[in-house]
N, C-alpha and C. Protein backbone atom coordinates (compact mmCIF):
# COMPACT_ATOMS: atom_id res chain seq x y z
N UNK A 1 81.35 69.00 74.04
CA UNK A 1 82.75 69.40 73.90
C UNK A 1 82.86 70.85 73.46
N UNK A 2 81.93 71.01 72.96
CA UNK A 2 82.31 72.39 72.19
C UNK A 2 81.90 73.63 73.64
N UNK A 3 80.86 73.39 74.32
CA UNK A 3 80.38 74.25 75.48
C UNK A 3 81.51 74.14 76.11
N UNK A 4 82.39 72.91 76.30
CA UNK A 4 83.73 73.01 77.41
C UNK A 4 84.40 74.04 76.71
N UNK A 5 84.77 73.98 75.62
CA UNK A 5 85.42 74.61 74.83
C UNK A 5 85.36 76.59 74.34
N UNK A 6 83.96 76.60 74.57
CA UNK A 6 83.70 78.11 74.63
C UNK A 6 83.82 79.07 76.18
N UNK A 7 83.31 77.77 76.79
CA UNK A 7 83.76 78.21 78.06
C UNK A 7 85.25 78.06 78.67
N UNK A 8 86.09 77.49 77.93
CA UNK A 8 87.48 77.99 78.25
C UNK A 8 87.98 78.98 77.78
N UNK A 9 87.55 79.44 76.59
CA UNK A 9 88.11 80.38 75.79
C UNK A 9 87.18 81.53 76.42
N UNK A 10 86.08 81.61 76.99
CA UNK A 10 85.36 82.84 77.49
C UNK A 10 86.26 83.34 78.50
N UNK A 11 86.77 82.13 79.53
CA UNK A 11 87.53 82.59 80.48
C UNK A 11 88.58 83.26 80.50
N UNK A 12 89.21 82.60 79.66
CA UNK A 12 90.53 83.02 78.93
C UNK A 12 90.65 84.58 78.47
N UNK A 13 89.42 84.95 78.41
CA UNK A 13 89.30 86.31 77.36
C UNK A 13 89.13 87.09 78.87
N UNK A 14 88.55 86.62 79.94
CA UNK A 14 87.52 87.03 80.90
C UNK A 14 88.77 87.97 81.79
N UNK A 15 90.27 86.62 81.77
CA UNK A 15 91.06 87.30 82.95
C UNK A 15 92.13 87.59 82.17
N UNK A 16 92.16 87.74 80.94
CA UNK A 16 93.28 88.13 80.38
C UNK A 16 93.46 89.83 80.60
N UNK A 17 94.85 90.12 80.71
CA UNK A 17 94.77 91.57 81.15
C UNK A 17 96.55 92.07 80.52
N UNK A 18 96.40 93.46 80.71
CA UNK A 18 98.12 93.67 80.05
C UNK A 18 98.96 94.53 81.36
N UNK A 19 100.21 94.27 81.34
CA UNK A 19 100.50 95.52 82.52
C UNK A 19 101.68 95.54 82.12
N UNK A 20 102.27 97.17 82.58
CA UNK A 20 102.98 97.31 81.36
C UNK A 20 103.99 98.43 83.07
N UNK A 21 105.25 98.22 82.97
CA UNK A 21 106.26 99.04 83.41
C UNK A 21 106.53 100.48 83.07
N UNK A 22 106.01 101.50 83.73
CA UNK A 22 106.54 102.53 83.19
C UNK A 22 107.71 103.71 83.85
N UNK A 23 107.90 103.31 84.69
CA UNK A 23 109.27 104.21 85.45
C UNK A 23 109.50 103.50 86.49
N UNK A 24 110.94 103.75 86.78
CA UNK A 24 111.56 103.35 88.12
C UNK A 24 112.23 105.10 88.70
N UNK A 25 111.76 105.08 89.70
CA UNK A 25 111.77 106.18 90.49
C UNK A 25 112.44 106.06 91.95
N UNK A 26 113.91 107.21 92.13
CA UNK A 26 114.87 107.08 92.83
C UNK A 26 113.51 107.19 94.30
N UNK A 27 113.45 108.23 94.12
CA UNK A 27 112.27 108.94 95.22
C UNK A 27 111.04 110.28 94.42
N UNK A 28 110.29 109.87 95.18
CA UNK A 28 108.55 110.06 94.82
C UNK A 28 107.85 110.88 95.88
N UNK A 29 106.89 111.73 95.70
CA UNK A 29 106.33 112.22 96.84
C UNK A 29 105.25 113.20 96.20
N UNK A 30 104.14 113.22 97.09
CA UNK A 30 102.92 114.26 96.33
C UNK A 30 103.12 115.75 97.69
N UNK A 31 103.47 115.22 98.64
CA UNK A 31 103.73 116.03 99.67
C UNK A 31 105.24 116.63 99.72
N UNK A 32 104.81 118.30 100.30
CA UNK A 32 106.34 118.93 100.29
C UNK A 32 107.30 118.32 101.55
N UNK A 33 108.60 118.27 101.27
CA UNK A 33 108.99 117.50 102.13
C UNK A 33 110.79 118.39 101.63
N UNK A 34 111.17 118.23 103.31
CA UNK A 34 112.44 119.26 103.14
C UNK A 34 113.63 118.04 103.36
N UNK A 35 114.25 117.77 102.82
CA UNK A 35 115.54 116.63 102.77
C UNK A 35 116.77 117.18 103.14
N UNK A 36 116.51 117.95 103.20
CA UNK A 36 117.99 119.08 104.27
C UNK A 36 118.39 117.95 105.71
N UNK A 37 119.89 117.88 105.60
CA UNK A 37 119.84 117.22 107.07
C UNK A 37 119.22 116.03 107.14
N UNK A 38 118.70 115.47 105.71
CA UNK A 38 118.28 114.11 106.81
C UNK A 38 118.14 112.92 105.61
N UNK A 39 119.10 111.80 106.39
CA UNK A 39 119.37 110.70 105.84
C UNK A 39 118.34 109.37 106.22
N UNK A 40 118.05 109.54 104.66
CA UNK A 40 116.41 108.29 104.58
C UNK A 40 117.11 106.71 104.70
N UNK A 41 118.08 106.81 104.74
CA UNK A 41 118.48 104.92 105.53
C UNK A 41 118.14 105.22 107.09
N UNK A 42 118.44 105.97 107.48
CA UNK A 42 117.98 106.12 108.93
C UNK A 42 116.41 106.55 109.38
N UNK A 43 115.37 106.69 108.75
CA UNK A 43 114.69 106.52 108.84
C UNK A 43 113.57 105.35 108.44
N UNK A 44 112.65 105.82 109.46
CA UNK A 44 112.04 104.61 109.26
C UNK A 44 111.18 104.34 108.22
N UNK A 45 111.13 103.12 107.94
CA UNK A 45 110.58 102.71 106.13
C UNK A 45 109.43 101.56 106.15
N UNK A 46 108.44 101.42 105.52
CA UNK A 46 107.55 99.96 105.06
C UNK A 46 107.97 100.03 104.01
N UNK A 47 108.89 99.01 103.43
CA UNK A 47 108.65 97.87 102.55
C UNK A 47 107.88 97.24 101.62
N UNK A 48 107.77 97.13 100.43
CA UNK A 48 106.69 96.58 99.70
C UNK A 48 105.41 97.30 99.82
N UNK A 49 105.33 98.63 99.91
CA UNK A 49 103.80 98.88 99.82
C UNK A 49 103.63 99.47 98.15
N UNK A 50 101.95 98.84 98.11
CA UNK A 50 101.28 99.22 96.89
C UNK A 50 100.67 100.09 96.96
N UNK A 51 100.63 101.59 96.00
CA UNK A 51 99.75 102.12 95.74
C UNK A 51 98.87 102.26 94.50
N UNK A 52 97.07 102.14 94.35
CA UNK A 52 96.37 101.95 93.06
C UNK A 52 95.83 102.89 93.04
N UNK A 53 95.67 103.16 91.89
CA UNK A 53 94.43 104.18 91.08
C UNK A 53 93.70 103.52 90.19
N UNK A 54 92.46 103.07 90.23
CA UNK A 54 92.11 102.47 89.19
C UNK A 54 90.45 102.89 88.66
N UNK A 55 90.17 103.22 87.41
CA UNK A 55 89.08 103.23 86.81
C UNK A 55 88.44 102.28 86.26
N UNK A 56 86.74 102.17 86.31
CA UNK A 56 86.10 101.08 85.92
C UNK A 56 86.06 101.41 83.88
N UNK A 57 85.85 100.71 83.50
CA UNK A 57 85.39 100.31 81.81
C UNK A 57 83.96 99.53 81.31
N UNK A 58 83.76 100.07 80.44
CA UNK A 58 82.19 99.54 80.26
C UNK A 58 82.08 99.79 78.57
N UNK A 59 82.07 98.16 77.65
CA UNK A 59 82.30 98.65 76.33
C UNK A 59 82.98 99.63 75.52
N UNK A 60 83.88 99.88 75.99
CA UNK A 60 85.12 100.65 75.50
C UNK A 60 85.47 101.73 76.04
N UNK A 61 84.01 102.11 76.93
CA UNK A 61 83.95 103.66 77.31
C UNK A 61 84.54 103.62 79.06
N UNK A 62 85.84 104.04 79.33
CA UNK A 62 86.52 104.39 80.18
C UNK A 62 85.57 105.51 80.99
N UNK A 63 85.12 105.21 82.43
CA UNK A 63 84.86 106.13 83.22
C UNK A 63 86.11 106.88 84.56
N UNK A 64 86.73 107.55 83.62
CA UNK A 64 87.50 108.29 83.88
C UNK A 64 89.01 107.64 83.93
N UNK A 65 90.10 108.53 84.41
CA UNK A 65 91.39 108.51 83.63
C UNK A 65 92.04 108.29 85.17
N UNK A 66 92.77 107.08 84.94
CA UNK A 66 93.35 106.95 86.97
C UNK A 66 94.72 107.83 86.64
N UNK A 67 95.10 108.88 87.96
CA UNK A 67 96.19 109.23 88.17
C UNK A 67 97.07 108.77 88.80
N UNK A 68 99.02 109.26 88.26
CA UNK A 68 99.58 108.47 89.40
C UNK A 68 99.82 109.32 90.85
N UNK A 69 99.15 110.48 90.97
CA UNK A 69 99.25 111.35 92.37
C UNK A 69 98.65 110.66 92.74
N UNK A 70 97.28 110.10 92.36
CA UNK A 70 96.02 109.51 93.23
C UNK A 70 96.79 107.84 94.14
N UNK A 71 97.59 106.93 92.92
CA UNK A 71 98.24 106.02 93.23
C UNK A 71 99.22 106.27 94.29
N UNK A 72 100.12 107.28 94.20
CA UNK A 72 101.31 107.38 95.31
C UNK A 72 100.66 107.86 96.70
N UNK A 73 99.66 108.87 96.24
CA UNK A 73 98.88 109.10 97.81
C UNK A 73 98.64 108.02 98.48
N UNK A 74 97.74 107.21 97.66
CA UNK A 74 97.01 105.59 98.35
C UNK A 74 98.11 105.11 98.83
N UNK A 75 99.49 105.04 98.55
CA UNK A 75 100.86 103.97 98.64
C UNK A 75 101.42 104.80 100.32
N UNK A 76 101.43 106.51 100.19
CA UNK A 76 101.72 106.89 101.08
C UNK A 76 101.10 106.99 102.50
N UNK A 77 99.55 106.74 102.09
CA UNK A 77 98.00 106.82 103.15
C UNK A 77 98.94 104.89 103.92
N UNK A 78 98.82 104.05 102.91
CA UNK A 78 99.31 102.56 103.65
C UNK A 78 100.31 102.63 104.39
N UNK A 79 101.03 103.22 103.93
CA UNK A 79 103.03 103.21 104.63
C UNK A 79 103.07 104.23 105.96
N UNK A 80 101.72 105.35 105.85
CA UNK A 80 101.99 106.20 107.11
C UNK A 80 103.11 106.61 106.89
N UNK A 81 103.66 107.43 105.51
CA UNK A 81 105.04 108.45 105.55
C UNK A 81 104.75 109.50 104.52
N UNK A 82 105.77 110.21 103.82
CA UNK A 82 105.28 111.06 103.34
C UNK A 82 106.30 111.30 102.01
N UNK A 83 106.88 109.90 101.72
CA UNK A 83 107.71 109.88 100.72
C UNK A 83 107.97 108.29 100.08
N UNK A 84 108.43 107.71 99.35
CA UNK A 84 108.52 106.47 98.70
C UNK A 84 110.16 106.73 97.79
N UNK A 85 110.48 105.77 98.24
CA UNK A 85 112.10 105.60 97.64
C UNK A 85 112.19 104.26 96.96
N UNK A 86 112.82 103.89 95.59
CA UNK A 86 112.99 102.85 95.13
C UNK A 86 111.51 102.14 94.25
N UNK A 87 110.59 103.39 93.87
CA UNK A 87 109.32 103.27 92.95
C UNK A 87 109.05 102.23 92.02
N UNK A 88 108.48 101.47 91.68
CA UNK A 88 108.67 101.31 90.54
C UNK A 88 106.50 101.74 90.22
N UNK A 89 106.74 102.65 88.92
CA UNK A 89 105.44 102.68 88.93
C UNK A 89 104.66 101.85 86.95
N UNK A 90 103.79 100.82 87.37
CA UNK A 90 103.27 100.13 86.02
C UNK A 90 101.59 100.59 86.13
N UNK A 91 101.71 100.63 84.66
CA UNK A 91 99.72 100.32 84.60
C UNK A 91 99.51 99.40 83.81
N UNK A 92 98.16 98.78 84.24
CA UNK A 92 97.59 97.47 84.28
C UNK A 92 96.20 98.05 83.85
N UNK A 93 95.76 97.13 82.92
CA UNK A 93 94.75 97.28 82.27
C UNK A 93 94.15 95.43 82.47
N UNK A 94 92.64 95.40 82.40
CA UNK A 94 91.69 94.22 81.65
C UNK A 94 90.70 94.64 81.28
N UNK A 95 89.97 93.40 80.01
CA UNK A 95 89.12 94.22 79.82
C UNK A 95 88.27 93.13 78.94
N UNK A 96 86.85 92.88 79.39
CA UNK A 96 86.13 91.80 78.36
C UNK A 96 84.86 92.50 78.58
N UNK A 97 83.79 92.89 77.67
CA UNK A 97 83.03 93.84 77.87
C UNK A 97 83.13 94.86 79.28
N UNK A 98 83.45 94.53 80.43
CA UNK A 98 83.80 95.41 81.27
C UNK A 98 85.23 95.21 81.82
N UNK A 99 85.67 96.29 82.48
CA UNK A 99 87.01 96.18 82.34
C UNK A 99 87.45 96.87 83.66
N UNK A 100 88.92 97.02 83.98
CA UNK A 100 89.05 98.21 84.61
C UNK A 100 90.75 98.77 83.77
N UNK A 101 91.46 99.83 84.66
CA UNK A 101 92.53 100.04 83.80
C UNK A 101 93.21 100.98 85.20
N UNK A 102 94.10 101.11 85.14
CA UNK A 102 94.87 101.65 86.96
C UNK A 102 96.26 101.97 86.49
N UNK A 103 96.74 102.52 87.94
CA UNK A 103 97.95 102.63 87.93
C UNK A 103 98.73 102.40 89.24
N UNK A 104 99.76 101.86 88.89
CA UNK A 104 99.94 100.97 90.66
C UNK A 104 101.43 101.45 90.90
N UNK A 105 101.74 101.75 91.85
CA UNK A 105 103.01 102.13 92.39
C UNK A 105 103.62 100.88 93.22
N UNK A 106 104.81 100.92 93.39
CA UNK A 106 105.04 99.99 94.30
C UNK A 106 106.05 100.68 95.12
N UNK A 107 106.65 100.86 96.22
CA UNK A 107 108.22 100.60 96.41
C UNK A 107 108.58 101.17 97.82
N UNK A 108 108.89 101.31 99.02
CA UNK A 108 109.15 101.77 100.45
C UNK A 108 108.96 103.15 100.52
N UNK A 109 108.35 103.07 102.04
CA UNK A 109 107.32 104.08 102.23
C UNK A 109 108.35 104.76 103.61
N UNK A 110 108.77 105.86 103.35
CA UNK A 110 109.90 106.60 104.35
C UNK A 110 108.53 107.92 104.90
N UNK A 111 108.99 107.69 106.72
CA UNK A 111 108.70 108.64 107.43
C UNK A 111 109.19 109.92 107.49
N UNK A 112 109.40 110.58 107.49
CA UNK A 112 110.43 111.74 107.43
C UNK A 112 109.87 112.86 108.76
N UNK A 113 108.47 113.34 108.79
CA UNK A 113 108.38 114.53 109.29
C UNK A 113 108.18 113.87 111.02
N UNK A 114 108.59 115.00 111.70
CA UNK A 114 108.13 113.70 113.68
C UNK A 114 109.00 113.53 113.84
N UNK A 115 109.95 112.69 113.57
CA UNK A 115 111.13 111.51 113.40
C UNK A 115 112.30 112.35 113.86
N UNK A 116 112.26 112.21 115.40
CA UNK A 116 113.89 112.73 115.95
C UNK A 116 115.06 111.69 115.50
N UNK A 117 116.47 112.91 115.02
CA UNK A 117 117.46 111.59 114.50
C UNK A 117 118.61 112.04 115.80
């Protein structure tokens, strides 16, 4: 009973993790982008895309620091556009002797440059 018992609580420790909300963002972009003349409902958009940044952990010691440029790039590389409207960006951490710790974007991925209106 007690081995069932350490081994629930190992697990428990194993996938426990924290993630935490930190901005909601009208519109986002790592790329220059000219908004003159042009209305982003009319262009075309993906929906629900994620972008991550995430660093590994090893006994406390963080190998390196995730950015959120690195995250919105990854979000903008999926969506094939060059802007994100309606952001929301959280970081997420776990961690039981090894860990990782990130930063994740979420929110529609607008085409803008190409795009005859």
């Amino acid at each position: 009973m007690k081995r069932v018992a350490g081994l629930l609580l190992l697990t428990i420790f194993t996938v426990s993790g924290c993630a935490m909300r930190l901005a909601d963002m009208s519109v986002i972009s790592t790329r220059n982008v000219s908004l003159d003349k042009v209305d982003l409902d009319r262009m075309p958009q993906v929906k629900n895309v994620t972008g991550k940044d995430s660093k590994f952990i090893f006994l406390f010691i963080p190998f390196g620091v995730p950015h959120l440029e690195d995250a919105v790039d990854d979000a903008l590389r999926k969506g094939q556009g060059d802007l994100m409207v309606d952001a929301v960006v959280y970081s997420r951490s776990w961690w039981f002797i090894i860990g990782e710790t990130g930063i994740e974007v979420k929110g529609s991925v607008v085409k803008t440059r190409g795009v005859e209106e």
